[in-house]
C-alpha atoms as a PDB file:
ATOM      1  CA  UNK A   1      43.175 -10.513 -20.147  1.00  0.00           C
ATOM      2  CA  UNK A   2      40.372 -12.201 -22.619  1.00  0.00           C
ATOM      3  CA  UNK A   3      37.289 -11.168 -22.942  1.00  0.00           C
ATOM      4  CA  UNK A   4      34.681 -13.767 -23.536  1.00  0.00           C
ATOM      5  CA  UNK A   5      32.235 -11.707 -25.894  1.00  0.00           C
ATOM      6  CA  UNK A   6      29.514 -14.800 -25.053  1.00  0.00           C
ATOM      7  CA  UNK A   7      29.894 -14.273 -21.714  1.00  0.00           C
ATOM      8  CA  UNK A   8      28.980 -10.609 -21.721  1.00  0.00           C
ATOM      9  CA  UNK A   9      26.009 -11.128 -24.027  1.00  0.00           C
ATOM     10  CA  UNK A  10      24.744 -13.163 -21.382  1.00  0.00           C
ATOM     11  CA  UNK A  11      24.791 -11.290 -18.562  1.00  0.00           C
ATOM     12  CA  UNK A  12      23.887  -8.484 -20.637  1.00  0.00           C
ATOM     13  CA  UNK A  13      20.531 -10.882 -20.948  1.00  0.00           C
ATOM     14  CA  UNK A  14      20.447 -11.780 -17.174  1.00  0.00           C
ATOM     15  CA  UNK A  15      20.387  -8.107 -15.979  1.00  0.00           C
ATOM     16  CA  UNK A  16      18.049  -7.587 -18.913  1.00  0.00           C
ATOM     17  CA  UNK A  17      15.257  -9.647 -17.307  1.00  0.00           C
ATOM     18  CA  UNK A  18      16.262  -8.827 -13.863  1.00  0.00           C
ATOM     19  CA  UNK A  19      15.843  -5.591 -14.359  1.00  0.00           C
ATOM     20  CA  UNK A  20      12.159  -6.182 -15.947  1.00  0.00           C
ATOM     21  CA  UNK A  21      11.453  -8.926 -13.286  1.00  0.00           C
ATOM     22  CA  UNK A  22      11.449  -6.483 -10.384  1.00  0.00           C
ATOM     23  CA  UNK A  23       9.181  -4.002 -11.954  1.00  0.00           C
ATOM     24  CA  UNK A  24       7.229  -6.846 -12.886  1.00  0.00           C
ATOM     25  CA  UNK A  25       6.799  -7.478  -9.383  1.00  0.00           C
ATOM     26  CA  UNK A  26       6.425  -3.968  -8.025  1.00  0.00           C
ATOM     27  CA  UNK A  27       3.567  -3.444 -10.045  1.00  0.00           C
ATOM     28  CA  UNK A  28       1.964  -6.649  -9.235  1.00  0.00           C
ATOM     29  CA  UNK A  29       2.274  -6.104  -5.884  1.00  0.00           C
ATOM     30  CA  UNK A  30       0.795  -2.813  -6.309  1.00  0.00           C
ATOM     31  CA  UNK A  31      -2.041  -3.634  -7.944  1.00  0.00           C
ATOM     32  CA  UNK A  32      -2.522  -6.344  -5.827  1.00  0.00           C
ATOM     33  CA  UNK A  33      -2.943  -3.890  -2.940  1.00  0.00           C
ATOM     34  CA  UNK A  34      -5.381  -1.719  -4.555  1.00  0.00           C
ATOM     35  CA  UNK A  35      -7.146  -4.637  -5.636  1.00  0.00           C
ATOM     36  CA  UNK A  36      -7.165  -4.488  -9.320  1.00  0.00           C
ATOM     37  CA  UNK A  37      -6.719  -8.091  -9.906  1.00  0.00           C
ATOM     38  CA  UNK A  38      -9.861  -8.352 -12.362  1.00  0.00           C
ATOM     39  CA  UNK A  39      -8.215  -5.564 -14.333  1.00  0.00           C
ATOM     40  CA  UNK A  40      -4.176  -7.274 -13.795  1.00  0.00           C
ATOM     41  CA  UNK A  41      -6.271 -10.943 -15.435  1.00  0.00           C
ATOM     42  CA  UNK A  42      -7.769  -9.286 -18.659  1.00  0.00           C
ATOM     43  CA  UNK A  43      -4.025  -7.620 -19.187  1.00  0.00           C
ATOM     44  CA  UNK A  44      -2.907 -10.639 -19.111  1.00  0.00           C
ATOM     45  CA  UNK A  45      -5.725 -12.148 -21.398  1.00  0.00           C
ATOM     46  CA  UNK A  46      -4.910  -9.484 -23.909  1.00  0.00           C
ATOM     47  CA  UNK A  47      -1.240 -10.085 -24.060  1.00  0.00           C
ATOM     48  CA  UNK A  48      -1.270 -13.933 -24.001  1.00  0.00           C
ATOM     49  CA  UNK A  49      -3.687 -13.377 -26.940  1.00  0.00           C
ATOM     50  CA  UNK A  50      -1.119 -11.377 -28.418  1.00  0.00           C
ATOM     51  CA  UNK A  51       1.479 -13.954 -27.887  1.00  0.00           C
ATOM     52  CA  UNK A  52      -0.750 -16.671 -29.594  1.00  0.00           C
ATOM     53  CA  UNK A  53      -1.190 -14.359 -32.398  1.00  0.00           C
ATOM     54  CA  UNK A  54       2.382 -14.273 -32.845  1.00  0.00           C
ATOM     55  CA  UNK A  55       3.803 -17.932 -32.545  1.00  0.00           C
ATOM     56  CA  UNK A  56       0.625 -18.757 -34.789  1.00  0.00           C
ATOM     57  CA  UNK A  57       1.152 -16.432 -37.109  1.00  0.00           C
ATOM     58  CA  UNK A  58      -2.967 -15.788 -36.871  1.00  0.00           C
ATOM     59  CA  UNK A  59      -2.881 -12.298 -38.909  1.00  0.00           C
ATOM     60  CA  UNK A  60      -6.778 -11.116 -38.074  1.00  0.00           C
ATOM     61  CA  UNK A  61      -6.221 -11.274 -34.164  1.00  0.00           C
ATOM     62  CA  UNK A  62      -2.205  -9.225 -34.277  1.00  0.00           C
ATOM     63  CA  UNK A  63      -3.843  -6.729 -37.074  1.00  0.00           C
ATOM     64  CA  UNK A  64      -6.415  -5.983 -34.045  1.00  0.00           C
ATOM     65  CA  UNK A  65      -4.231  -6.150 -30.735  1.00  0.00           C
ATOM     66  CA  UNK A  66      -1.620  -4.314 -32.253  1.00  0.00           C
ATOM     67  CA  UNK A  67      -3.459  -0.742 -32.228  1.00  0.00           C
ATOM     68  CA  UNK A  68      -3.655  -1.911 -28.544  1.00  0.00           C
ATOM     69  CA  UNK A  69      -0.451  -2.282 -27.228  1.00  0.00           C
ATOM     70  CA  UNK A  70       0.410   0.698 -29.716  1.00  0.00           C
ATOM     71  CA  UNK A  71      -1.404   3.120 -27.443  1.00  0.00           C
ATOM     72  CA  UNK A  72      -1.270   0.280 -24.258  1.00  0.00           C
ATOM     73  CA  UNK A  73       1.207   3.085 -21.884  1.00  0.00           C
ATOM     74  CA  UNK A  74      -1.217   5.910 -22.307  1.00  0.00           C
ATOM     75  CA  UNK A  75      -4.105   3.342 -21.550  1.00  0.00           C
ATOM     76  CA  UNK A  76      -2.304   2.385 -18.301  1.00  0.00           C
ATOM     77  CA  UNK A  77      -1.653   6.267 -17.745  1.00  0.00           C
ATOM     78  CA  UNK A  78      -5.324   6.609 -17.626  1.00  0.00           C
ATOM     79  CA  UNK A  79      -6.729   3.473 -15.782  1.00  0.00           C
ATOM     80  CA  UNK A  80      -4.136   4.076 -13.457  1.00  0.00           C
ATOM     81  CA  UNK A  81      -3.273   7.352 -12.496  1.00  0.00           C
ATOM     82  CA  UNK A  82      -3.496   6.910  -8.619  1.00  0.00           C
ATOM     83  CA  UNK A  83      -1.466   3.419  -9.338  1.00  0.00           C
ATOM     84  CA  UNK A  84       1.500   4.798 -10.934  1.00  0.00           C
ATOM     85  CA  UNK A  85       2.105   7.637  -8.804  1.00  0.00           C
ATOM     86  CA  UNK A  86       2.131   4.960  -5.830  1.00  0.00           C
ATOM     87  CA  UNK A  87       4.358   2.886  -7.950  1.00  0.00           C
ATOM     88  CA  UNK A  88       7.095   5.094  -8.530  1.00  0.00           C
ATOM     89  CA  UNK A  89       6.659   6.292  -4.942  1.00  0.00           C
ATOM     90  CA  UNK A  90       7.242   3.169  -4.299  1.00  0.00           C
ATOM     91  CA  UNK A  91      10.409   3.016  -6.047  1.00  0.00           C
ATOM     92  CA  UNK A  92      11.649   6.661  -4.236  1.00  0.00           C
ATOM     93  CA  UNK A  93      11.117   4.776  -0.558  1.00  0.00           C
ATOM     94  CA  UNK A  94      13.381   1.941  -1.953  1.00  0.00           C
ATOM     95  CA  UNK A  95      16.004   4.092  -3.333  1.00  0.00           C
ATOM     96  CA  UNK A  96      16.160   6.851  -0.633  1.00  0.00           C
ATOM     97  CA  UNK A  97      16.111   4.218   2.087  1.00  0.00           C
ATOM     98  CA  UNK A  98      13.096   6.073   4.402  1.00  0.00           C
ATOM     99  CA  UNK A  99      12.839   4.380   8.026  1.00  0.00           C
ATOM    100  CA  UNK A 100       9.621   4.381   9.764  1.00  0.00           C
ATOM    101  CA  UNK A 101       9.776   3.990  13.274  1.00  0.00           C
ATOM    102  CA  UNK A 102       7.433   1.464  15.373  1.00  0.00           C
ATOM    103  CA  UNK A 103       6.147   2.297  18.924  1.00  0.00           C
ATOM    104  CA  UNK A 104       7.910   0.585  22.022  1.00  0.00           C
ATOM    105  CA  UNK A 105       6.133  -1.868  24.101  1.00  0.00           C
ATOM    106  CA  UNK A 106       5.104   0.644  26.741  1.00  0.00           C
ATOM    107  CA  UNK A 107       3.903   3.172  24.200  1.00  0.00           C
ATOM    108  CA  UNK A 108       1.754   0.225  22.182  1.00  0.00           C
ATOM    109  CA  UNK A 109       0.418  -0.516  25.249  1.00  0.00           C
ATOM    110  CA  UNK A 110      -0.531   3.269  25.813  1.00  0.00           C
ATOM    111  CA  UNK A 111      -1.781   3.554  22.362  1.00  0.00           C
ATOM    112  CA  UNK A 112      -4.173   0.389  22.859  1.00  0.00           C
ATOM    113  CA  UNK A 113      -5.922   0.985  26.010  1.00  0.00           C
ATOM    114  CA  UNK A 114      -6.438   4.611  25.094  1.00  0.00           C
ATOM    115  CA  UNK A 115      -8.018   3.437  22.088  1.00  0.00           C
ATOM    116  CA  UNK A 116     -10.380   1.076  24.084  1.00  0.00           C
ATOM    117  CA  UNK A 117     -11.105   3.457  26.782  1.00  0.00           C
ATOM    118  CA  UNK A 118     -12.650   6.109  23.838  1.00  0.00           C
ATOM    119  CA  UNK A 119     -14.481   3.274  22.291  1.00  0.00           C
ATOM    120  CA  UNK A 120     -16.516   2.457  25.726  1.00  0.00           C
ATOM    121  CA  UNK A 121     -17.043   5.893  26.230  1.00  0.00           C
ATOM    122  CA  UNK A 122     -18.324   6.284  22.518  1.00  0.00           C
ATOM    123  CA  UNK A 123     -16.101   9.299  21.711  1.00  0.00           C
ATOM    124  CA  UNK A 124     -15.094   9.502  18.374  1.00  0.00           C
ATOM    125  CA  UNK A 125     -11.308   9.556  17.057  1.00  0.00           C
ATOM    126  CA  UNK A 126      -9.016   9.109  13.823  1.00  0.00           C
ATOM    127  CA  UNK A 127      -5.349   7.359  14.200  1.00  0.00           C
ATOM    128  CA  UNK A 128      -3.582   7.326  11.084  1.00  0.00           C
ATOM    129  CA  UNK A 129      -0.317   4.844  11.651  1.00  0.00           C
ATOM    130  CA  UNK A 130       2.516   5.888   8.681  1.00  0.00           C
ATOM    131  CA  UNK A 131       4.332   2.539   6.831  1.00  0.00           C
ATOM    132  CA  UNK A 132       7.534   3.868   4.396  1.00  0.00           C
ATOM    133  CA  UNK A 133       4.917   5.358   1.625  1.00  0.00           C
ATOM    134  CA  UNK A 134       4.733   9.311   2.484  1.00  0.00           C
ATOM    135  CA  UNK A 135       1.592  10.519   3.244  1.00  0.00           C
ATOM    136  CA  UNK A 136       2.300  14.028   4.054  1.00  0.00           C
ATOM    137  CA  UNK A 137       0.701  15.069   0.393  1.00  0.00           C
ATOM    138  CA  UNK A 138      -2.554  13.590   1.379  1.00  0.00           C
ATOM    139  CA  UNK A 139      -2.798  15.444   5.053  1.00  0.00           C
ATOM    140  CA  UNK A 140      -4.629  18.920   4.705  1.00  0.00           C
ATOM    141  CA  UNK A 141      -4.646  21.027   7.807  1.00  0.00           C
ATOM    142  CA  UNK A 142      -3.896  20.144  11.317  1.00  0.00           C
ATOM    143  CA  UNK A 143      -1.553  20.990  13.909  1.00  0.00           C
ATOM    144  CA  UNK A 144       2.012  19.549  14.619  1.00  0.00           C
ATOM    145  CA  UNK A 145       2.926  18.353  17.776  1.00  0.00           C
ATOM    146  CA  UNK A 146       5.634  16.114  18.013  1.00  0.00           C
ATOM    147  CA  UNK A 147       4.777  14.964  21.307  1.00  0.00           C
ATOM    148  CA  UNK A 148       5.399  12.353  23.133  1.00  0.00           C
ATOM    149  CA  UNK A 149       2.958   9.340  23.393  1.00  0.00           C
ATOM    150  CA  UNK A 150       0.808   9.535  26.616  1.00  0.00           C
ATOM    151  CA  UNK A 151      -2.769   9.116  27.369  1.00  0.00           C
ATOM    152  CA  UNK A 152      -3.746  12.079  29.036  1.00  0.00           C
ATOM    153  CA  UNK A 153      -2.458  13.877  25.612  1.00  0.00           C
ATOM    154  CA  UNK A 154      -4.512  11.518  23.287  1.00  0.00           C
ATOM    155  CA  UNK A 155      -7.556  11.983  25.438  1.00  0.00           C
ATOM    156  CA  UNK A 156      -7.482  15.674  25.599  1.00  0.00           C
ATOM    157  CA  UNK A 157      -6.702  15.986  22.080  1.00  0.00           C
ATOM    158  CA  UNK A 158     -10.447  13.832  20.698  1.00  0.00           C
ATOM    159  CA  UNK A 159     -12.453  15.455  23.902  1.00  0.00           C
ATOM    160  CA  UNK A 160     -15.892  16.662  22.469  1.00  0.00           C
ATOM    161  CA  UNK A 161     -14.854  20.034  23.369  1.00  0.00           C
ATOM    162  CA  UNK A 162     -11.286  20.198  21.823  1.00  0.00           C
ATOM    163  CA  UNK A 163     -11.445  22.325  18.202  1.00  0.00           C
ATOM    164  CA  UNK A 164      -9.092  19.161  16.853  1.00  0.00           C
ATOM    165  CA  UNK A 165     -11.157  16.416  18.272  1.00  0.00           C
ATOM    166  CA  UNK A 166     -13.078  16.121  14.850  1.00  0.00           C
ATOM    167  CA  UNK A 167      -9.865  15.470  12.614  1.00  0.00           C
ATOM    168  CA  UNK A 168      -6.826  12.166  13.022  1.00  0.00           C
ATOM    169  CA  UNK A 169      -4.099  12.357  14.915  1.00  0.00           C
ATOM    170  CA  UNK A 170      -0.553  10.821  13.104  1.00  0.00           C
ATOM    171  CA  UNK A 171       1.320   8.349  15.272  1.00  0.00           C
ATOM    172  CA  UNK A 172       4.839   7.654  13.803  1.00  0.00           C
ATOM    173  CA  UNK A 173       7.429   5.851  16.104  1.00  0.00           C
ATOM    174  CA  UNK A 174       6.825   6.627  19.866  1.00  0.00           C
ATOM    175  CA  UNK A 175       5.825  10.106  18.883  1.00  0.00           C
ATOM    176  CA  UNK A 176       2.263  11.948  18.361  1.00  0.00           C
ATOM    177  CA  UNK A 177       3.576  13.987  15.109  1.00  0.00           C
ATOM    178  CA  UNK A 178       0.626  16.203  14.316  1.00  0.00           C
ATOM    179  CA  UNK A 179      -3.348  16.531  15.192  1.00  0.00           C
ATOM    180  CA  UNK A 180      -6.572  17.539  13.530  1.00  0.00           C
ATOM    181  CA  UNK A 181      -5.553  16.681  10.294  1.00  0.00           C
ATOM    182  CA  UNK A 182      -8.330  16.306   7.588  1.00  0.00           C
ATOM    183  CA  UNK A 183      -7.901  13.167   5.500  1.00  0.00           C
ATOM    184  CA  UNK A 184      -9.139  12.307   2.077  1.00  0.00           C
ATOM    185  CA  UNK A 185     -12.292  10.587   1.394  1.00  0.00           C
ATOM    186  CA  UNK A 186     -12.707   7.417   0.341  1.00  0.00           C
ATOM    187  CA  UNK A 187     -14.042   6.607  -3.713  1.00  0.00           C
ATOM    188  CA  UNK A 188     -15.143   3.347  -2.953  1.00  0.00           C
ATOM    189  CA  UNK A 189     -17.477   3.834   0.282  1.00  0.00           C
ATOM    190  CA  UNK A 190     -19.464   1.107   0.336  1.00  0.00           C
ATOM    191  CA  UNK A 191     -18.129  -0.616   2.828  1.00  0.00           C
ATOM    192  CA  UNK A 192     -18.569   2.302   5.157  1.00  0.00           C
ATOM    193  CA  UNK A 193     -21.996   3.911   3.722  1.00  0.00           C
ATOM    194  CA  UNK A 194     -23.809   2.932   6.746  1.00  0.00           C
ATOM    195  CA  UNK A 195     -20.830   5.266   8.933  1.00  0.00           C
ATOM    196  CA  UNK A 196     -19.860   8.261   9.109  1.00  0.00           C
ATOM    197  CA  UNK A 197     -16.902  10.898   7.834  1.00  0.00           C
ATOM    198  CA  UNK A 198     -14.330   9.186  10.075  1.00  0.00           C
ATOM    199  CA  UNK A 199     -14.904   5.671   8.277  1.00  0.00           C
ATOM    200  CA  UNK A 200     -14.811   7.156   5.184  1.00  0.00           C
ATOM    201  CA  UNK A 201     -11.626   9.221   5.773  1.00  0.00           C
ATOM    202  CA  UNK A 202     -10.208   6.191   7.419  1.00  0.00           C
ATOM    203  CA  UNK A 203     -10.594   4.192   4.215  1.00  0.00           C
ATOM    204  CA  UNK A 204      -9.771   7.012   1.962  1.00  0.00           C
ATOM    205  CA  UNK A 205      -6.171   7.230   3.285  1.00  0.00           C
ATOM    206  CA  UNK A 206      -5.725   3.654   3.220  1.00  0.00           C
ATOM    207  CA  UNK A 207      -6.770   3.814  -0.553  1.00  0.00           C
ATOM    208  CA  UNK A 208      -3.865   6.059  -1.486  1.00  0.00           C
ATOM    209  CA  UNK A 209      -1.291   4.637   0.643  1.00  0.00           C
ATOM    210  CA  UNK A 210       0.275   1.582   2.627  1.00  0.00           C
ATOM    211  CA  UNK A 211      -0.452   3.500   6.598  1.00  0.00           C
ATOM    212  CA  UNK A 212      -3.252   1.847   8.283  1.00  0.00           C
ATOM    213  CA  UNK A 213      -5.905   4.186   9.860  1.00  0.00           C
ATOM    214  CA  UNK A 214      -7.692   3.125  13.034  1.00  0.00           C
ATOM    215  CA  UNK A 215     -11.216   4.778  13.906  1.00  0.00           C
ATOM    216  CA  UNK A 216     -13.675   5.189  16.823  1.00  0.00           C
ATOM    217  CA  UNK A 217     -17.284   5.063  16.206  1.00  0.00           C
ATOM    218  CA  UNK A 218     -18.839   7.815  18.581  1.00  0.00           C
ATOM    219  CA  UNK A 219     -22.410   6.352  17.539  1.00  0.00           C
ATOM    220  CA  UNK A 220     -21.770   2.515  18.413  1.00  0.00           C
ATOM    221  CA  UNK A 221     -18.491   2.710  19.946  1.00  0.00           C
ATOM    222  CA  UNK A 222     -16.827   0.008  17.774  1.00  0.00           C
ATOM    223  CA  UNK A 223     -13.488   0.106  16.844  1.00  0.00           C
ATOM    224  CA  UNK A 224     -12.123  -0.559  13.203  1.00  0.00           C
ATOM    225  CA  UNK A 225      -9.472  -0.814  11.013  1.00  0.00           C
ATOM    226  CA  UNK A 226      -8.601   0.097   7.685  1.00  0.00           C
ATOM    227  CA  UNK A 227      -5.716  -0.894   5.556  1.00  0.00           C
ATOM    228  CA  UNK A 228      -4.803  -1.357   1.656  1.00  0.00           C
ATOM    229  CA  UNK A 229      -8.736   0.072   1.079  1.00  0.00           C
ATOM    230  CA  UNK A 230     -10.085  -3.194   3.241  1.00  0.00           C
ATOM    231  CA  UNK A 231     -12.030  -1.876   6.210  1.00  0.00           C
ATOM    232  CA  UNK A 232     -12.507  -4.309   9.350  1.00  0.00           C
ATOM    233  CA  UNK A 233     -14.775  -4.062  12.754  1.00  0.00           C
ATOM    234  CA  UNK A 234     -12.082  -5.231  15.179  1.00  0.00           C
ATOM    235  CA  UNK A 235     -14.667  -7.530  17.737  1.00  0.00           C
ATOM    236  CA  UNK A 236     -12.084  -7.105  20.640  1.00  0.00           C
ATOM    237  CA  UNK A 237      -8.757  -5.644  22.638  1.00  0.00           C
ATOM    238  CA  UNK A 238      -6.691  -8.307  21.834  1.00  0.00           C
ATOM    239  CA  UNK A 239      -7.963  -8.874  17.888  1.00  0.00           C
ATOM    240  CA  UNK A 240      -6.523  -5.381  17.382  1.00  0.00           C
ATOM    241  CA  UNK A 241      -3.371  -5.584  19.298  1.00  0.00           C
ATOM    242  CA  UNK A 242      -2.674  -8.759  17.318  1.00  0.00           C
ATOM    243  CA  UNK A 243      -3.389  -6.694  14.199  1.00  0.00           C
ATOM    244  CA  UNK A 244      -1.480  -3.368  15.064  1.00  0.00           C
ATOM    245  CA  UNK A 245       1.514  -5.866  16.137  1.00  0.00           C
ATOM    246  CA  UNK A 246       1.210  -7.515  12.812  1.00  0.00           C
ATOM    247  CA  UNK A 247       1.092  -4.208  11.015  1.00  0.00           C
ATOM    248  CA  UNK A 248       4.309  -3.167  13.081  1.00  0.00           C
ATOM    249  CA  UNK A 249       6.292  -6.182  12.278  1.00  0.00           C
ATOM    250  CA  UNK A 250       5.522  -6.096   8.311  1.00  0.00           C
ATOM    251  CA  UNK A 251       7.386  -2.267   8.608  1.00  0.00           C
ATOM    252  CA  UNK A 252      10.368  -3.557  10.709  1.00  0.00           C
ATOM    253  CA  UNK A 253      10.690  -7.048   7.976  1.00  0.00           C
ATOM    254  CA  UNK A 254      10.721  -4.987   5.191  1.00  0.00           C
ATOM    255  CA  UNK A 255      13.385  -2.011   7.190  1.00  0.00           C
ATOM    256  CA  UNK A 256      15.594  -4.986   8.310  1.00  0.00           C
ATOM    257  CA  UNK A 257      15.409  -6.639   5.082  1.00  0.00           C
ATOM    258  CA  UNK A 258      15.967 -10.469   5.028  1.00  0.00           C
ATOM    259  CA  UNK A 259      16.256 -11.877   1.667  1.00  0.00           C
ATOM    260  CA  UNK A 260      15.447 -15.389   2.355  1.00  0.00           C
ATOM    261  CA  UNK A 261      11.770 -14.595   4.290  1.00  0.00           C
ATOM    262  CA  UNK A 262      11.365 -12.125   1.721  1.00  0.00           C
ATOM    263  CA  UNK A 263      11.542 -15.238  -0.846  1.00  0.00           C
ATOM    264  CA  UNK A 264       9.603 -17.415   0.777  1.00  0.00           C
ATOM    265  CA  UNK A 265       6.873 -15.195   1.309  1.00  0.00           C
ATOM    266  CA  UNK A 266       6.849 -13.748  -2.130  1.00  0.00           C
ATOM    267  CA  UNK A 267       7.705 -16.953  -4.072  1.00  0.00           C
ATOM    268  CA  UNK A 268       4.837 -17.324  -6.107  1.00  0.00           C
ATOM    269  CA  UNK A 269       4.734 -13.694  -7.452  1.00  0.00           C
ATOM    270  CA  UNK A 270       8.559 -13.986  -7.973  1.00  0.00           C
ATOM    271  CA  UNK A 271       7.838 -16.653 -10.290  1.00  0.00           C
ATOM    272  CA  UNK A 272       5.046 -15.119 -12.205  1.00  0.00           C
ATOM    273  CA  UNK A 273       7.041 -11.736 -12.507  1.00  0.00           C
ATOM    274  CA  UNK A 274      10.070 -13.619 -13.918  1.00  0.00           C
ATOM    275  CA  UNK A 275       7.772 -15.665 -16.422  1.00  0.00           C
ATOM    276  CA  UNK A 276       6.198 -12.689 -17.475  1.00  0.00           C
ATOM    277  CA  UNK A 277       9.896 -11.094 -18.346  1.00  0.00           C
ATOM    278  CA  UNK A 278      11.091 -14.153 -19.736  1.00  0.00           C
ATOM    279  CA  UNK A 279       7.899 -14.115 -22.007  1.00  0.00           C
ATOM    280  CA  UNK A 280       8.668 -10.388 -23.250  1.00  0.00           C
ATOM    281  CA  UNK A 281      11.942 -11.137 -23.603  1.00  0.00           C
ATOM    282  CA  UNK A 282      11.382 -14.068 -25.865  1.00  0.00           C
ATOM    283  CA  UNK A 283       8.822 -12.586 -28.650  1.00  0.00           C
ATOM    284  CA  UNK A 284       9.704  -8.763 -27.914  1.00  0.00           C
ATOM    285  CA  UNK A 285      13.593  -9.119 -28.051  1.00  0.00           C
ATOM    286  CA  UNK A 286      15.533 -12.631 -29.124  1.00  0.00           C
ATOM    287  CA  UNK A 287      14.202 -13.051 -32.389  1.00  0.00           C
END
């Protein structure tokens, strides 16, 4: 059997910047959920700089973005701590597969007009709804439950009078897992500085993770949402179902994974991450 040495360089090169491509675009999409874009642009500033410096052989500007990228990981390491430990949780939920299980009809339904029913009656309450990033390191306290959905049980459990009603409940699948759980603040409150702890909790966990956290205001009895560190007053019932039902059906896409929507919705960033690879691989490797 022959061997075709060329051929095996260039798949050797193909994997090469397929390899690169996808973390390309795992960290992009990262960042893009935490909202670092400003910081993604001046990276990218910086290193097409670089790359000028190089093809143009313009010695001043490479003698002073060199030191940079010399010292660029430990940079990253420190800008972004929170980041990278997403990212490479990231990475674990790929590789180890983890399902997350949506409500059924019957128990959205439930979850909805329970939600609505503690808004009009201005009693406050924390629902914190799990995607495939863990969240279990961010939960402090609480109770688990593992009980089945049902209004009666989420009404009892955010009574006034209830020693849990003051923390979230976690809804994963068609099953309350746990109650009175204490969430992490938010670092950027801002856009809840005018609420209270609930808000701020709500957007804290959304900060750290991919779950989306829904909260009653027992002062103005609004209902909101927050997700990827965006917080949102939801105006009415069916706003938030359509939300929650679009939340639901991002988990199940990316669960029943189908390459060709996955393209199409991700085109653009596909591109970008494969330029960006090509680019490295050109001035960092074929020389």
């Amino acid at each position: 059997m022959h061997i075709n040495i060329l051929d095996i360089l260039v798949f050797k090169n193909i994997l090469d910047i397929a390899i690169v491509t996808i973390l390309i675009y795992l960290v992009l999409e990262l960042f893009i959920q935490v909202k670092s874009g400003p910081i993604i642009i001046g990276i990218l500033i910086i290193s097409l700089l670089y790359v000028v410096s190089i093809v143009f052989n313009l010695s001043l500007t490479r003698m002073i973005l060199e030191p940079f990228f010399g010292v660029f990981l430990i940079i990253m390491a420190i800008i972004f701590q929170r980041e990278l430990r997403r990212f490479f949780e990231m990475i674990g939920v790929v590789g180890l597969g983890r399902n997350v299980y949506v409500p059924k009809e019957e128990n959205f339904k439930i979850i909805s007009k329970t939600i609505w029913r503690l808004a009009s009656s201005k009693t406050g309450a924390l629902f914190v709804f799990p995607a495939r990033e863990p969240i279990d390191r961010y939960l402090e306290g609480g109770f688990v439950l593992n009980g089945q959905i049902s209004e009666p049980l989420l009404l009892s459990i955010f009574d006034p009078t209830s020693p849990g009603h003051d923390g979230a409940v976690v809804i994963s699948g068609d099953r309350i897992k746990s109650f009175a759980v204490h969430l992490p603040l938010a670092k950027k409150f801002e856009a809840v500085k005018e609420f209270g702890l609930r808000h701020r909790a709500a957007l804290g966990i959304s900060e750290r993770t991919n779950a989306l956290c829904v909260v009653v205001s027992e002062e103005r009895g609004t209902v909101a949402i927050a997700r990827n560190g965006d917080f949102e007053i939801i105006p009415s019932k069916e706003v938030f179902e359509e939300k929650l039902k679009s939340f639901f059906n991002d988990i199940e896409i990316k669960q029943n994974f189908n390459f060709i929507l996955w393209l199409r919705k991700n085109f653009f960033l596909i591109i970008i991450s494969l330029g960006i690879a090509i680019t490295f691989w050109i001035f960092f490797v074929e020389k």
